[in-house]
PDB file of N, CA and C in Angstrom:
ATOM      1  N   UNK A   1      24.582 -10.009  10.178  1.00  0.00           N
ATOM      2  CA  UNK A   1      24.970  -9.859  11.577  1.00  0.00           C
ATOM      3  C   UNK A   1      24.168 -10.793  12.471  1.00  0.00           C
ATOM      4  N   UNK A   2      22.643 -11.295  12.590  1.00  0.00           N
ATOM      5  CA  UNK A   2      22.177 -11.548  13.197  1.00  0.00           C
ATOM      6  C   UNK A   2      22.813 -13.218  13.144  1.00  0.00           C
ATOM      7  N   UNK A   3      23.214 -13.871  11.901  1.00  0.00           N
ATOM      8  CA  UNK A   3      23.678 -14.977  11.996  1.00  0.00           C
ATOM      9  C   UNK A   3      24.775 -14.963  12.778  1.00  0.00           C
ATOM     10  N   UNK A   4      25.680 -14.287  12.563  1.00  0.00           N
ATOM     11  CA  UNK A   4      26.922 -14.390  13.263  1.00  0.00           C
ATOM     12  C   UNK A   4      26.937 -13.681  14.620  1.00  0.00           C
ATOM     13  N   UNK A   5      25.209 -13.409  14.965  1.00  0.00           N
ATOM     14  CA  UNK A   5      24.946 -13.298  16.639  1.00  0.00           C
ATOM     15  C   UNK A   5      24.471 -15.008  17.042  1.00  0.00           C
ATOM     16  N   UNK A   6      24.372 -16.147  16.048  1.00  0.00           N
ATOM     17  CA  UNK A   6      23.734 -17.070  16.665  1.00  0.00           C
ATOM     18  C   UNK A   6      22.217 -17.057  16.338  1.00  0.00           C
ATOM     19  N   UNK A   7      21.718 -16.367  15.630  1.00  0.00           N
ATOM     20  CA  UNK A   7      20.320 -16.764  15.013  1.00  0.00           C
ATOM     21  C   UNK A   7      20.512 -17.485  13.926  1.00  0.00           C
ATOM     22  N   UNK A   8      19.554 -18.345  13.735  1.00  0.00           N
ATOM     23  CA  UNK A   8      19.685 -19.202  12.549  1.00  0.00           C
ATOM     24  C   UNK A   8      18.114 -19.551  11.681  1.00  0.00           C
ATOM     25  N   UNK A   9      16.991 -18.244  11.941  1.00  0.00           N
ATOM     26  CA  UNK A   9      16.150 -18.629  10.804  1.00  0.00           C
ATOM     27  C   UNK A   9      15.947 -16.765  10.819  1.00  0.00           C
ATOM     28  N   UNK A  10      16.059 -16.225   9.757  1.00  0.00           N
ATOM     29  CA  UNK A  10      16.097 -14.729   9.084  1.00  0.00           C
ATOM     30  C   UNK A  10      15.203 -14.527   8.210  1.00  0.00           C
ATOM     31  N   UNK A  11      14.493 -13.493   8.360  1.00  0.00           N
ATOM     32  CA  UNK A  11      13.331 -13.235   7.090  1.00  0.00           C
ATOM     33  C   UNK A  11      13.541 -11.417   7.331  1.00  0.00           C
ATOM     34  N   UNK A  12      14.125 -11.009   6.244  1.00  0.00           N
ATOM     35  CA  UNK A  12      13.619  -9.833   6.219  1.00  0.00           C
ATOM     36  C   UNK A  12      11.887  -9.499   5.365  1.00  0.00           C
ATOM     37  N   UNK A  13      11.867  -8.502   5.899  1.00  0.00           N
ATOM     38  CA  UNK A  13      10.104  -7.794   5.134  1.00  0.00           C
ATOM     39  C   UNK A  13      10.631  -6.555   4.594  1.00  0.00           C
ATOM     40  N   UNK A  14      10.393  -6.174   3.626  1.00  0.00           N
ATOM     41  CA  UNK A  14      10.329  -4.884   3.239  1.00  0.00           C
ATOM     42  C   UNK A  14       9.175  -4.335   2.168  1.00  0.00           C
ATOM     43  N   UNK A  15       8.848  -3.446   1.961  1.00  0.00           N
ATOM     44  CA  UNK A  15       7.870  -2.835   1.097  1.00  0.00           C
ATOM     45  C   UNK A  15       8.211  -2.729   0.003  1.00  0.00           C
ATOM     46  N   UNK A  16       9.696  -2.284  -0.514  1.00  0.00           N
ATOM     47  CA  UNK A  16      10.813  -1.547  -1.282  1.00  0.00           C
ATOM     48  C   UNK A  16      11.488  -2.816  -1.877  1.00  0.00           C
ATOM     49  N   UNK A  17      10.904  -2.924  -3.342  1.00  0.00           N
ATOM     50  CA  UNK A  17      11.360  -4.270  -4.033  1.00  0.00           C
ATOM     51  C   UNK A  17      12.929  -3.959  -4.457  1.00  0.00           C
ATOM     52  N   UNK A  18      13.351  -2.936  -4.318  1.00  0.00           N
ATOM     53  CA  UNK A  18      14.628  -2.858  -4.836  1.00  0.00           C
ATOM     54  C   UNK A  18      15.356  -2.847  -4.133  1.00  0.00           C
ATOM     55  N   UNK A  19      15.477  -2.762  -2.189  1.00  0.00           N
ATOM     56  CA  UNK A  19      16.342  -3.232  -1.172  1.00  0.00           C
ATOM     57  C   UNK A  19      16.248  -4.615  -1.108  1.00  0.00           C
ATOM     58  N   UNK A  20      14.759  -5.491  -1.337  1.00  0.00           N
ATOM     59  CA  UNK A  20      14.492  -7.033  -1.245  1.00  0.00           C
ATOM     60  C   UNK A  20      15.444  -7.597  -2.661  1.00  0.00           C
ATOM     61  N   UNK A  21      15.398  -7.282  -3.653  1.00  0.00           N
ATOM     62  CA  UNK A  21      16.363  -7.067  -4.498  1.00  0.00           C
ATOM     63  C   UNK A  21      17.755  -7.149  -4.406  1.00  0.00           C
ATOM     64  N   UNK A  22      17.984  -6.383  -3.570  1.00  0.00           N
ATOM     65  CA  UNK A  22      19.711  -5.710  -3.313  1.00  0.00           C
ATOM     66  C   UNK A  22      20.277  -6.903  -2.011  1.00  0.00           C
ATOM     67  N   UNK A  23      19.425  -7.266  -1.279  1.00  0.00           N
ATOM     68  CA  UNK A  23      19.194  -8.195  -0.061  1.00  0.00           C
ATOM     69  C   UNK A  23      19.505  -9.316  -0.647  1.00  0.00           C
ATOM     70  N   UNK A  24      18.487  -9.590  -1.924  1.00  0.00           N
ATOM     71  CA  UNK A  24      18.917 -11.375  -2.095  1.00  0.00           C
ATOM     72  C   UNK A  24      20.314 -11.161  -3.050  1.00  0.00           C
ATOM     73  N   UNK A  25      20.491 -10.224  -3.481  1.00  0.00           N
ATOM     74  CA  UNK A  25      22.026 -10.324  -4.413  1.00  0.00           C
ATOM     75  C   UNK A  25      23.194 -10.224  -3.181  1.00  0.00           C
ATOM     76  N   UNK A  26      23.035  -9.415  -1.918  1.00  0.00           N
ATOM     77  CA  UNK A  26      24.085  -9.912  -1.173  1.00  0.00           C
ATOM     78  C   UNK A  26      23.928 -10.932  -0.608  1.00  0.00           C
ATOM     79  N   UNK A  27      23.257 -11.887  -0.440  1.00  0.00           N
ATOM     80  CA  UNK A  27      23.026 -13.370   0.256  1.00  0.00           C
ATOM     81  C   UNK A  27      23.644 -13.981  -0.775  1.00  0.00           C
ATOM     82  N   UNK A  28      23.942 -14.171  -2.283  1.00  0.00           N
ATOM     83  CA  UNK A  28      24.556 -14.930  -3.115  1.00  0.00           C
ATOM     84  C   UNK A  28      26.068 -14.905  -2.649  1.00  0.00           C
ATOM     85  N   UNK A  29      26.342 -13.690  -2.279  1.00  0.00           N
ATOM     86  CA  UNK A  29      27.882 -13.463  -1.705  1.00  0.00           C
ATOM     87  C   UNK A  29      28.061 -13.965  -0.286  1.00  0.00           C
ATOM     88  N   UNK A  30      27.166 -14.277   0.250  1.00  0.00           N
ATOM     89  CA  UNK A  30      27.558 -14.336   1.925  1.00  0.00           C
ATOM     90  C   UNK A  30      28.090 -15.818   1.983  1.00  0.00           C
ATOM     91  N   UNK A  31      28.963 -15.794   2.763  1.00  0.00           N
ATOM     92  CA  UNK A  31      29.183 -17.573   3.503  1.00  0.00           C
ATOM     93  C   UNK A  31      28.445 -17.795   5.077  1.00  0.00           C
ATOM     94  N   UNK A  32      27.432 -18.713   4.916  1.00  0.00           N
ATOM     95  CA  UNK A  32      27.061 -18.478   5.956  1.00  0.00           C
ATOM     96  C   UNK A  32      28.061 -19.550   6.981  1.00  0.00           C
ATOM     97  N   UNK A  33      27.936 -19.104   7.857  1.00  0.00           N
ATOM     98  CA  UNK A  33      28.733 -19.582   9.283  1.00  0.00           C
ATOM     99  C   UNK A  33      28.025 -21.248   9.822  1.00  0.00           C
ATOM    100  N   UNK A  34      26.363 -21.348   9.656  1.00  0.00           N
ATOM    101  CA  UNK A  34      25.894 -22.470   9.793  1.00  0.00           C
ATOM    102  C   UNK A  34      25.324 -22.683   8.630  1.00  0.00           C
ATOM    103  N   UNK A  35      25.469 -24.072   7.934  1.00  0.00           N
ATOM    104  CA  UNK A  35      25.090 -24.347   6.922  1.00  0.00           C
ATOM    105  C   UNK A  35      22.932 -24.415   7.341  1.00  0.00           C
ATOM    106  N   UNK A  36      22.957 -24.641   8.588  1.00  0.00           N
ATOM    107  CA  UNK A  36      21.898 -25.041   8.904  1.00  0.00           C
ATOM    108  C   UNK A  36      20.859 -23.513   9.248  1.00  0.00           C
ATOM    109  N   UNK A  37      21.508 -22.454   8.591  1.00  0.00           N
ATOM    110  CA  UNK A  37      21.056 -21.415   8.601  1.00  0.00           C
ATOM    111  C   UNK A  37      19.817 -20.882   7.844  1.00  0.00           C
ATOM    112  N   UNK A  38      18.320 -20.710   8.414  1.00  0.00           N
ATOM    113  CA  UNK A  38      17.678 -20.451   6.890  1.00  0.00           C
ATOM    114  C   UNK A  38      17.545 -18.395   6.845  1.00  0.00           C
ATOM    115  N   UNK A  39      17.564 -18.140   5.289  1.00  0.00           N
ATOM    116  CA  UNK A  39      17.594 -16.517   5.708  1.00  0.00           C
ATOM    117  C   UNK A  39      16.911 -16.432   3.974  1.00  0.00           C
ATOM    118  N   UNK A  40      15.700 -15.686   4.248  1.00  0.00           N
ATOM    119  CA  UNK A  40      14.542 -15.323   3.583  1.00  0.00           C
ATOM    120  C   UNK A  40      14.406 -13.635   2.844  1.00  0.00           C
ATOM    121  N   UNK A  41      13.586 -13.530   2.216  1.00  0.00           N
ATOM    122  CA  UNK A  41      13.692 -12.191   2.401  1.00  0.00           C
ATOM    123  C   UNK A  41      11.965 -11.923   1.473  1.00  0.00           C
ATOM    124  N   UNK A  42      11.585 -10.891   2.185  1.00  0.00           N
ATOM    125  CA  UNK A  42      10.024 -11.202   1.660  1.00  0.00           C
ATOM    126  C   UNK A  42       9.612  -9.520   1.219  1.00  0.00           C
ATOM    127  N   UNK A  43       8.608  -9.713  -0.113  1.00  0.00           N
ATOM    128  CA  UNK A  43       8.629  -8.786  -0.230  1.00  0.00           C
ATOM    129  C   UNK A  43       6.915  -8.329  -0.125  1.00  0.00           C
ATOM    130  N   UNK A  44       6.869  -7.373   1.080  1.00  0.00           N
ATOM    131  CA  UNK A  44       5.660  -7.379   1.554  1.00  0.00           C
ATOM    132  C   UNK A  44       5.250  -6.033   2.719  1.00  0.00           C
ATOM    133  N   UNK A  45       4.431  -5.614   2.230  1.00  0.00           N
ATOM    134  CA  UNK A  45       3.688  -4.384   3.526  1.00  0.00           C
ATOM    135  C   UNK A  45       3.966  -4.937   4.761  1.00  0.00           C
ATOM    136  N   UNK A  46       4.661  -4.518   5.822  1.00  0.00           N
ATOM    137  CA  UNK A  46       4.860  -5.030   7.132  1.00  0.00           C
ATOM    138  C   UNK A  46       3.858  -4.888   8.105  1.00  0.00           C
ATOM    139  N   UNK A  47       2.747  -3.980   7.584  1.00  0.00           N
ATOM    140  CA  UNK A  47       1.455  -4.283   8.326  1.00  0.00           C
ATOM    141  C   UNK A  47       0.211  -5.630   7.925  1.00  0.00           C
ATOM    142  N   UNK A  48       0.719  -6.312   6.734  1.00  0.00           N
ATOM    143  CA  UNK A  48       0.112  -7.365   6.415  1.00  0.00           C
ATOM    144  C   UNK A  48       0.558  -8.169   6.719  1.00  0.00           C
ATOM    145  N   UNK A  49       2.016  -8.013   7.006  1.00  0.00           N
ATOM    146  CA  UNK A  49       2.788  -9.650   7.418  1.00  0.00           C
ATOM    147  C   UNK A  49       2.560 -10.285   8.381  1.00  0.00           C
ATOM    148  N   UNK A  50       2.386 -11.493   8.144  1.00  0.00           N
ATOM    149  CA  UNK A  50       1.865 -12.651   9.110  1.00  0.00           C
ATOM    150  C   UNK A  50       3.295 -13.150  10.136  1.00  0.00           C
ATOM    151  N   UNK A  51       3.430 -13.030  11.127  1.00  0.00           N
ATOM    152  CA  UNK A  51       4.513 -13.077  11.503  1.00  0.00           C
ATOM    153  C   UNK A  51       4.364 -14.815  12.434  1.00  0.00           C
ATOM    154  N   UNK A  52       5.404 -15.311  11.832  1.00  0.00           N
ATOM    155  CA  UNK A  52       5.374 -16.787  12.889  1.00  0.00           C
ATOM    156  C   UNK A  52       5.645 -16.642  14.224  1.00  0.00           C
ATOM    157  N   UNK A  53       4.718 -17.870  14.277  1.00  0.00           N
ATOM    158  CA  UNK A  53       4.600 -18.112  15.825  1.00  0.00           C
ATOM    159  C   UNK A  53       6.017 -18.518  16.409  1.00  0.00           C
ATOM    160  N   UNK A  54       6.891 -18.016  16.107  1.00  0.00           N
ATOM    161  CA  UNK A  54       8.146 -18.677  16.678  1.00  0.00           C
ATOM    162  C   UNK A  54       9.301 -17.679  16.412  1.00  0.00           C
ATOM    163  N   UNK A  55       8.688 -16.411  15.994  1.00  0.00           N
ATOM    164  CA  UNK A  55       9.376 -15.114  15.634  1.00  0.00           C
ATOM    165  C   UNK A  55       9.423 -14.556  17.036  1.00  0.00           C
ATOM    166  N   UNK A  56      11.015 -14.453  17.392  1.00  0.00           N
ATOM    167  CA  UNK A  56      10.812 -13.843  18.858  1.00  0.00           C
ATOM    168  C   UNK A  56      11.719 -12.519  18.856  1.00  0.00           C
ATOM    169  N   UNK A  57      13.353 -12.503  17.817  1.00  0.00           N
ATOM    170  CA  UNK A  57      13.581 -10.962  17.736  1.00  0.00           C
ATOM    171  C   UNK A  57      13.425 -10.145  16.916  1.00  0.00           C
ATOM    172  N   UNK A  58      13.058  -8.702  16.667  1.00  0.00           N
ATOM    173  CA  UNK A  58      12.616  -7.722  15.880  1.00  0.00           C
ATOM    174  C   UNK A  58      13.786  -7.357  15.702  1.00  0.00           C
ATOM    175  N   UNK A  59      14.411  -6.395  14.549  1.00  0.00           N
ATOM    176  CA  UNK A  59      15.289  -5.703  14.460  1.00  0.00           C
ATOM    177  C   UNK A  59      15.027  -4.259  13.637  1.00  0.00           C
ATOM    178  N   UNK A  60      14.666  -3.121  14.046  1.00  0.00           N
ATOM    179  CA  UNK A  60      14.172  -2.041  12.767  1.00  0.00           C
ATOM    180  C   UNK A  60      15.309  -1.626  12.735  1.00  0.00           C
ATOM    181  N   UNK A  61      15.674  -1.055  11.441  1.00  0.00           N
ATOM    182  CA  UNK A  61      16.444   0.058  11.313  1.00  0.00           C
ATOM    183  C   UNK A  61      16.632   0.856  11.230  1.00  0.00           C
ATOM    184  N   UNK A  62      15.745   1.766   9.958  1.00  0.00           N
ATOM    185  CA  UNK A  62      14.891   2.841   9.553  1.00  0.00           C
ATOM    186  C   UNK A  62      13.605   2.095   9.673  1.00  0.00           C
ATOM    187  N   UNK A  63      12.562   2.269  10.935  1.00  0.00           N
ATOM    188  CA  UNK A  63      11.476   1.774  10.712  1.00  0.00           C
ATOM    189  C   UNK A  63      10.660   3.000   9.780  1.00  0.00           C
ATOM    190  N   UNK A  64       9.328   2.378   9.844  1.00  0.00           N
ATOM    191  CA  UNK A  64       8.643   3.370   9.259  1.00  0.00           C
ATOM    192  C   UNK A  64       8.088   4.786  10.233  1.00  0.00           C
ATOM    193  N   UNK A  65       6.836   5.394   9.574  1.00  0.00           N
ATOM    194  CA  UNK A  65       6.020   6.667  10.198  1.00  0.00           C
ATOM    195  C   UNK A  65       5.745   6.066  11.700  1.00  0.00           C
ATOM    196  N   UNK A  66       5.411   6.932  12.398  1.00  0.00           N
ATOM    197  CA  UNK A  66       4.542   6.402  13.606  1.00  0.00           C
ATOM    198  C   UNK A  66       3.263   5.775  13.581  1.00  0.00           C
ATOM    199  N   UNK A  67       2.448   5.960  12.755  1.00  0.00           N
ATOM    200  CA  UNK A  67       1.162   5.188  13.124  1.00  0.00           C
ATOM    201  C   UNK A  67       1.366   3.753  12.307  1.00  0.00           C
ATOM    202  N   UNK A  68       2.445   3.417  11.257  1.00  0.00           N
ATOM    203  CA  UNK A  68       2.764   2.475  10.653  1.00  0.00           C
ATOM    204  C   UNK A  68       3.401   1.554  11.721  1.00  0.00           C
ATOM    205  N   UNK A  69       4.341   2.157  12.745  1.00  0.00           N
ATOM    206  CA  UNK A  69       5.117   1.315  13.893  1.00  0.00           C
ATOM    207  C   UNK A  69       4.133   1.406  14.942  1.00  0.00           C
ATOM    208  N   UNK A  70       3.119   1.719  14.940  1.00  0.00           N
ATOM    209  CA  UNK A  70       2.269   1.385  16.198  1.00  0.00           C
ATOM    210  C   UNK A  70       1.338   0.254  15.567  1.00  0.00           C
ATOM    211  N   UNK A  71       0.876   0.473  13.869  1.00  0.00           N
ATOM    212  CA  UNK A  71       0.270  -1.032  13.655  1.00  0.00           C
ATOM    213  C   UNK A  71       1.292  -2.176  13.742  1.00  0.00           C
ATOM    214  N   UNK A  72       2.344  -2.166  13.517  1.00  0.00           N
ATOM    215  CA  UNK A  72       3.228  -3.185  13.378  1.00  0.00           C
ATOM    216  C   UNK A  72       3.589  -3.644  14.838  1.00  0.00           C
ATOM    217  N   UNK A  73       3.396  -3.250  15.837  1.00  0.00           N
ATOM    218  CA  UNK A  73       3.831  -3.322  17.162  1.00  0.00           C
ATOM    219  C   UNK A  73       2.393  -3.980  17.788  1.00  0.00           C
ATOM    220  N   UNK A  74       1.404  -3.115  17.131  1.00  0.00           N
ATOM    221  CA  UNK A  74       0.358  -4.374  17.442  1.00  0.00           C
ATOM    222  C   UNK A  74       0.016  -5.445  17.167  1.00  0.00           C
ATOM    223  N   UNK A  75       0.398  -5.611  16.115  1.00  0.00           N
ATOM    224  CA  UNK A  75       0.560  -7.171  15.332  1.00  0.00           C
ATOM    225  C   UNK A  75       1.460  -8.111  15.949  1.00  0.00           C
ATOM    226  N   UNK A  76       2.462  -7.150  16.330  1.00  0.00           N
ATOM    227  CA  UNK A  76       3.254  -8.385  17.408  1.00  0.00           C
ATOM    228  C   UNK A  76       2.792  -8.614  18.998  1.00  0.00           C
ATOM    229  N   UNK A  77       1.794  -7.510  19.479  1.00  0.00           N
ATOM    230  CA  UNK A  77       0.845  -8.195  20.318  1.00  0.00           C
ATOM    231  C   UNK A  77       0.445  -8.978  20.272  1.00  0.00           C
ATOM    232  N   UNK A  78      -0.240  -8.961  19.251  1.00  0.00           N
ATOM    233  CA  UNK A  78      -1.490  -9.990  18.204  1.00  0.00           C
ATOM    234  C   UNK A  78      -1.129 -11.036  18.822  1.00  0.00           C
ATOM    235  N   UNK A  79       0.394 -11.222  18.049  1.00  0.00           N
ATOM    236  CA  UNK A  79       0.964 -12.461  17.721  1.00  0.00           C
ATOM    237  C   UNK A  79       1.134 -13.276  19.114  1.00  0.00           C
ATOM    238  N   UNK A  80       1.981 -12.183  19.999  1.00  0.00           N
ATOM    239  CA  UNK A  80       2.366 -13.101  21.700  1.00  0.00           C
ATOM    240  C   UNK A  80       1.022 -13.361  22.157  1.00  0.00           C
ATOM    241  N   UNK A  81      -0.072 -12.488  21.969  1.00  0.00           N
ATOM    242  CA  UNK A  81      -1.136 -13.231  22.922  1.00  0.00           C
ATOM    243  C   UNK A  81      -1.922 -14.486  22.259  1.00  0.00           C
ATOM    244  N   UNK A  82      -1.571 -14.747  20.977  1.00  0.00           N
ATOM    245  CA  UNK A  82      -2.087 -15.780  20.525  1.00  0.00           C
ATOM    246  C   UNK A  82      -1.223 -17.132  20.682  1.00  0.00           C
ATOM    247  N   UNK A  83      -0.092 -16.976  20.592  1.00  0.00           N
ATOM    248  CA  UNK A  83       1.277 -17.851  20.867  1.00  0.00           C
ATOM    249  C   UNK A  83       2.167 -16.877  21.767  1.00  0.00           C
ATOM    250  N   UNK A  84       1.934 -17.389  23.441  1.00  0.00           N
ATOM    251  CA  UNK A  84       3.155 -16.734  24.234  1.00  0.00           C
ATOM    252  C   UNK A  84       4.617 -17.090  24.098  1.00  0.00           C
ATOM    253  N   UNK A  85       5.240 -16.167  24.455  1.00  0.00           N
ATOM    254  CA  UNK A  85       6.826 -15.902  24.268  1.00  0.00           C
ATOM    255  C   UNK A  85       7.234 -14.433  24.682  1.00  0.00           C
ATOM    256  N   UNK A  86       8.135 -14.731  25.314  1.00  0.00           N
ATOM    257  CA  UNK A  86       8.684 -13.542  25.239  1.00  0.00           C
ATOM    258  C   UNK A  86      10.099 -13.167  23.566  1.00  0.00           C
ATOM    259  N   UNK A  87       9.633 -11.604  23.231  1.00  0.00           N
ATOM    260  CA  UNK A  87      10.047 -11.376  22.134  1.00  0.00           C
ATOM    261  C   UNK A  87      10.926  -9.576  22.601  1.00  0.00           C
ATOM    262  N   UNK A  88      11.829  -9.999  21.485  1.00  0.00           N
ATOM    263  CA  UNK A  88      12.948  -8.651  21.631  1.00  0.00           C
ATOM    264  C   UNK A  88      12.909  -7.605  20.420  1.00  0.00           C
ATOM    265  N   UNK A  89      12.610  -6.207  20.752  1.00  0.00           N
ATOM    266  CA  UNK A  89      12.853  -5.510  19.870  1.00  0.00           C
ATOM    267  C   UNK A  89      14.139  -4.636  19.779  1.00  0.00           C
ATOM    268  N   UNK A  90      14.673  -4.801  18.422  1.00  0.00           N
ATOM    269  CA  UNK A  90      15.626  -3.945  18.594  1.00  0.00           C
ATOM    270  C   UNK A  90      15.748  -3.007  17.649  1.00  0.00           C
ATOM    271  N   UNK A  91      15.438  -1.453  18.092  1.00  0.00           N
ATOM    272  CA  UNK A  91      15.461  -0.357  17.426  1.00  0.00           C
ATOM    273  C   UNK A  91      16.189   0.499  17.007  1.00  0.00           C
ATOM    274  N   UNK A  92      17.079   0.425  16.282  1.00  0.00           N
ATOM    275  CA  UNK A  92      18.622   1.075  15.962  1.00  0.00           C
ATOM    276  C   UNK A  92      18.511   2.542  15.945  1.00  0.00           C
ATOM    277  N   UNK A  93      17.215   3.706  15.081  1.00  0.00           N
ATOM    278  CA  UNK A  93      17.329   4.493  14.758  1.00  0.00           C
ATOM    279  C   UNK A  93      15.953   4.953  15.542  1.00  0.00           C
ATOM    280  N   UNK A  94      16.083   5.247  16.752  1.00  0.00           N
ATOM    281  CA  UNK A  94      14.601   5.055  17.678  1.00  0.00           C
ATOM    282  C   UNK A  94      13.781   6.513  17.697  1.00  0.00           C
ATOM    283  N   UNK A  95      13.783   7.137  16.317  1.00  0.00           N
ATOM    284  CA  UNK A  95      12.592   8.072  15.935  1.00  0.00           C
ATOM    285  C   UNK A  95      11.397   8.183  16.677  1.00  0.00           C
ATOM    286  N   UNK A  96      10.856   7.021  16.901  1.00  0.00           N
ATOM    287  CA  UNK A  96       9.561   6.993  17.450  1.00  0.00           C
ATOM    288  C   UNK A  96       9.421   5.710  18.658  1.00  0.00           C
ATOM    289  N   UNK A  97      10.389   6.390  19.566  1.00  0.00           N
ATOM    290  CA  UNK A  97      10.713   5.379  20.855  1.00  0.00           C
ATOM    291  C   UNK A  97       9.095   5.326  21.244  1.00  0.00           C
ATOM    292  N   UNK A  98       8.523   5.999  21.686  1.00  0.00           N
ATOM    293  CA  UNK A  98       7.092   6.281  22.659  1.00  0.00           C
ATOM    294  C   UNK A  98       6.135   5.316  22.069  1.00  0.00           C
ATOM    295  N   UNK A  99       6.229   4.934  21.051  1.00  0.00           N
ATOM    296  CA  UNK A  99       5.705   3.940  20.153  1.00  0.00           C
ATOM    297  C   UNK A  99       5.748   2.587  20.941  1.00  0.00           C
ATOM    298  N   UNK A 100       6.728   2.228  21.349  1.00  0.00           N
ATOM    299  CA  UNK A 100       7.319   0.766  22.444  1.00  0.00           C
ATOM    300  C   UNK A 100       6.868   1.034  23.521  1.00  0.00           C
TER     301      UNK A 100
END
């Protein structure tokens, strides 16, 4: 979806090697819309992930616990006050709105 909103560099993170798994077997099926599209998928604790300086929208779905989305929300502090930007989160299943 996010490609065919007009983003064109994608990295998912997940913890859960068998959705990162399930992720890169549907990317073999996808056509992407821009060839010039890059879309990643990493398999990694989202409180360790190093997030680029040029990462500006979030998307959770099922995020995690609350004190897991309050480290991860600080990390993307981290990140804007070290490299400014403004950045978008978007929280589909907003369990732990008060968190934002």
């Amino acid at each position: 979806m996010a490609e065919q909103c007009g983003f064109n560099k994608l990295i998912g993170v997940d913890i859960a090697k068998e959705l990162i798994d399930e992720a890169e077997k549907n990317l073999t099926n996808y056509k992407k819309r821009n060839l010039n599209t890059s879309i990643q998928f990493v398999f990694e604790d989202a409180i360790k992930y190093d997030i680029p300086i040029d990462a500006c929208v979030f998307y959770f779905f099922i995020p995690f616990v609350a004190t897991i989305l309050h480290t991860v929300l600080s990390n993307f502090r981290k990140s804007v006050n070290k490299t400014p930007r403004k950045i978008l989160c978007i929280y589909l299943n907003p369990l732990y709105k008060d968190e934002f």
